[in-house]
Protein backbone atom coordinates (compact mmCIF):
# COMPACT_ATOMS: atom_id res chain seq x y z
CA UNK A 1 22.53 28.40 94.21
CA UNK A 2 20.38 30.36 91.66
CA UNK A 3 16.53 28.88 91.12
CA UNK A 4 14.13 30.19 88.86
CA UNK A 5 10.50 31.24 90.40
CA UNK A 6 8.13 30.21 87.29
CA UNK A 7 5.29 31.95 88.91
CA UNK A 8 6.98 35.58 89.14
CA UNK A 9 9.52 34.76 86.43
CA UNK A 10 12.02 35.95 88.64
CA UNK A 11 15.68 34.39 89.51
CA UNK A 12 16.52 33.32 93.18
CA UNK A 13 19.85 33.57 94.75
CA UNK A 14 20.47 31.66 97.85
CA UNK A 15 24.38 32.22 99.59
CA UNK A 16 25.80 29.42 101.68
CA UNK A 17 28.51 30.79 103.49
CA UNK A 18 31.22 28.79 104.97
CA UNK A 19 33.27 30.31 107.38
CA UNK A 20 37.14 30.59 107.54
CA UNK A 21 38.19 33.78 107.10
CA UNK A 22 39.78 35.78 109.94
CA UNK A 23 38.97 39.05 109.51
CA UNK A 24 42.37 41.39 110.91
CA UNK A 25 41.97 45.22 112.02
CA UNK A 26 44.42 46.79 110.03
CA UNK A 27 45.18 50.16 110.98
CA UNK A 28 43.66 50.21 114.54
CA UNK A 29 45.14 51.59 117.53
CA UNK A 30 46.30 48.47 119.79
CA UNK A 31 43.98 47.53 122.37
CA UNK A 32 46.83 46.92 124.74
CA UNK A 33 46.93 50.84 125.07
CA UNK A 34 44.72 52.78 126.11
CA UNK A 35 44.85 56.24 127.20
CA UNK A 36 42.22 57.78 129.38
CA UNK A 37 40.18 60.33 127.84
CA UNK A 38 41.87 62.67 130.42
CA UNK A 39 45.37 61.91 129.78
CA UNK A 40 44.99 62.54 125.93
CA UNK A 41 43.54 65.98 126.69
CA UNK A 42 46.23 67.04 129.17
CA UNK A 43 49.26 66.24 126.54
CA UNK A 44 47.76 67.66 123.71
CA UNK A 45 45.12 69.80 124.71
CA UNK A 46 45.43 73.71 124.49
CA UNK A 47 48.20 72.95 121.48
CA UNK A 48 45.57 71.57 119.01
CA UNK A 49 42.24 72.61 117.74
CA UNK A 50 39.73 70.69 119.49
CA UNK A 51 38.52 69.05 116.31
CA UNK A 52 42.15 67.64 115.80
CA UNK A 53 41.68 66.47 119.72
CA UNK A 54 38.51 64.91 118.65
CA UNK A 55 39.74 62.71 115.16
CA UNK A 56 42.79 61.90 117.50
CA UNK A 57 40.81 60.85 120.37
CA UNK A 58 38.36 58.62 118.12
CA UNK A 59 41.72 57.21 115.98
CA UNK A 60 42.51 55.93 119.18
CA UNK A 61 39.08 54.28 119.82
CA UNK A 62 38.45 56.07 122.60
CA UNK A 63 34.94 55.89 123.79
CA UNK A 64 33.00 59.98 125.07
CA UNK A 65 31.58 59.59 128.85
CA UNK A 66 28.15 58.18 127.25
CA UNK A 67 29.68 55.82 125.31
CA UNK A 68 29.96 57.31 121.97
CA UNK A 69 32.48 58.58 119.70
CA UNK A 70 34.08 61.54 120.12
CA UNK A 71 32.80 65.17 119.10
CA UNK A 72 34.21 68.71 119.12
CA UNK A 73 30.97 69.84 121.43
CA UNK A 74 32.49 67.01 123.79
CA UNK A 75 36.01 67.80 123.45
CA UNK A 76 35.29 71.06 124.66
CA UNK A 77 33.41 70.75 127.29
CA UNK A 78 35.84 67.66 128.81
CA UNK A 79 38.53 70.90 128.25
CA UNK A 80 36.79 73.31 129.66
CA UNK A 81 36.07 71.34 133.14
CA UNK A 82 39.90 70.31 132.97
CA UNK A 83 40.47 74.02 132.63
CA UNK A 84 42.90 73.72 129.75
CA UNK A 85 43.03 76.73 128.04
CA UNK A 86 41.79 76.70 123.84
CA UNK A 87 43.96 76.88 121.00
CA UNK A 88 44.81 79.75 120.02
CA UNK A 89 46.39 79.62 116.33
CA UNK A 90 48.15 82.68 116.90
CA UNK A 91 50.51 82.01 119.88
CA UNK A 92 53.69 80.88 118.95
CA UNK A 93 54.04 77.10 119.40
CA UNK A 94 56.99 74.69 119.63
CA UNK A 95 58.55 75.69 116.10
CA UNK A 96 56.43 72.61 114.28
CA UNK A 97 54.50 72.42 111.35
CA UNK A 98 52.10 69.64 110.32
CA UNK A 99 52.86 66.61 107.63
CA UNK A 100 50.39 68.86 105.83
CA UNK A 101 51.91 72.14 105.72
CA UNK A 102 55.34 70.79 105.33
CA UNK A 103 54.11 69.08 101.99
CA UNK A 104 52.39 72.59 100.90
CA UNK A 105 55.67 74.58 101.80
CA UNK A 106 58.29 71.60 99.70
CA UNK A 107 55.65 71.51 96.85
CA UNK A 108 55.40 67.83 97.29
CA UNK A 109 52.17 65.59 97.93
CA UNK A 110 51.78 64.50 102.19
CA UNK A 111 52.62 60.53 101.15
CA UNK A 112 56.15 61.77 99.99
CA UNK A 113 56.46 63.59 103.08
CA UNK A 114 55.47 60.26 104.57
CA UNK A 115 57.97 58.66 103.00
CA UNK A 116 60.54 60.96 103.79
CA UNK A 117 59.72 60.03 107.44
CA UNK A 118 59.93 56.14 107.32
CA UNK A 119 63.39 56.63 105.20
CA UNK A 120 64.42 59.03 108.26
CA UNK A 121 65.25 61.75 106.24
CA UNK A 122 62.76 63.81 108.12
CA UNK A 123 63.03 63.72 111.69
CA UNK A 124 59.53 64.37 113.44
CA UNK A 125 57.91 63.60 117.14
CA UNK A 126 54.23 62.87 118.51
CA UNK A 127 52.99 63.83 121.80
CA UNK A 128 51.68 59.95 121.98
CA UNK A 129 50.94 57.35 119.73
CA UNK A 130 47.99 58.12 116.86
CA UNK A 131 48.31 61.78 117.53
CA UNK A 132 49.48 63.86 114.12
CA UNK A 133 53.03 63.87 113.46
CA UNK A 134 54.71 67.06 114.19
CA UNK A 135 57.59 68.33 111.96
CA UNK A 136 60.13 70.74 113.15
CA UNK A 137 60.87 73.92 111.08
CA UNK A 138 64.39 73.62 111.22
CA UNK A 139 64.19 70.12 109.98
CA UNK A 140 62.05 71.07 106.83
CA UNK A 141 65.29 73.20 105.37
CA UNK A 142 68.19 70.89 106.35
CA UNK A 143 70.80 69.37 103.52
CA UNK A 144 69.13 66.36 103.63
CA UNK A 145 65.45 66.99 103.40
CA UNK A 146 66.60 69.43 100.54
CA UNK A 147 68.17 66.54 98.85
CA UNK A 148 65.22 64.30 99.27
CA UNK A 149 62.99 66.44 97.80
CA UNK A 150 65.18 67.36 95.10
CA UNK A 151 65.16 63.30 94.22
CA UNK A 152 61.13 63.21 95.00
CA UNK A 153 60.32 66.22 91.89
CA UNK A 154 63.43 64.68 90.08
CA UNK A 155 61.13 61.21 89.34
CA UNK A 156 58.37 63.57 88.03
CA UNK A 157 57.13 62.74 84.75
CA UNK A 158 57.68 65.70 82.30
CA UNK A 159 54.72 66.53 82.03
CA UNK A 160 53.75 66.88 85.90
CA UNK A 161 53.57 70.49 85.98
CA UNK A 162 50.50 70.33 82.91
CA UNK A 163 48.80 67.59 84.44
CA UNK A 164 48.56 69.47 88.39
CA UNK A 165 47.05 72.39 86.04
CA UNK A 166 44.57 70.44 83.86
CA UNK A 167 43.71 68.96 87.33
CA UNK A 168 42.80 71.93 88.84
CA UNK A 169 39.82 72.03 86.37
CA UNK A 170 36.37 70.65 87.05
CA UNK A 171 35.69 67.65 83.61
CA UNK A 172 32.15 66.72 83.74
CA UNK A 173 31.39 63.81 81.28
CA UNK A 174 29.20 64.27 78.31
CA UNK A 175 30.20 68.13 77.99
């Protein structure tokens, strides 16, 4: 309902709201599983950075000892008393790469990579569920993969290449 206040000339709004709507978490980690904080630090911990531990950790909706999210300072500390060891980017891990760099190394954006996934063109593994997706090496230069990236730059529009460059460019309006 809208009313108008003759004695400060101003208009009124008043919102009835009737219920009805369900509102659905899309996207969230099931409640049905839930992983101590402990548990996701032992399967992952030592192999990621403990930032990545930290996004993972919250993506799951877990909760820090005092009832808060999840922070790198806390990360590392719950590490440290587990004595697992930090990660070091220079070891040599399990030949994987992330969704990331296997969409800098193909030249394609991360949601085709994506896609090559749920097709099942790419083969990849988690440690556990909401953890980043890991992508072997091997996998990134099989036939197949190959192929589907081949068909992924082959839908480009022609003039892909000159739009990534005019995009690298900072437009400001008005100038």
């Amino acid at each position: 309902m809208i009313d108008l206040d003759d004695i400060t000339n101003e208009g009124v709004a008043t919102i009835h709201w009737m219920g009805g709507v369900a509102r659905v978490n899309v996207g969230r980690y099931p409640s049905s599983q839930h992983f101590s904080a402990v548990e996701v630090m032992r399967k992952p911990g030592g192999q990621w950075p403990d930032r990545a531990l930290a996004v993972t950790m919250n993506r799951m909706r877990g909760k820090s000892p005092d009832g808060k999210t999840w922070a790198t300072v806390g990360v590392t500390e719950l590490r440290e008393r587990l004595g697992i060891a930090p990660f070091d980017p220079m070891a040599s891990h399990a030949e994987t790469i992330s969704v990331e760099e296997a969409s800098r190394r193909q030249g394609i954006y991360g949601s085709s990579i994506h896609r090559l996934i749920r097709e099942g063109v790419l083969p990849v593994t988690q440690l556990m569920p909401s953890a980043p997706w890991q992508v072997p090496v091997a996998a990134i230069d099989s036939e197949a993969v190959r192929e589907g990236v081949r068909a992924i730059k082959g839908r480009r529009p022609p003039h892909f290449k000159a739009r990534q460059e005019a995009d690298k460019s900072l437009k400001l309006p008005g100038f």
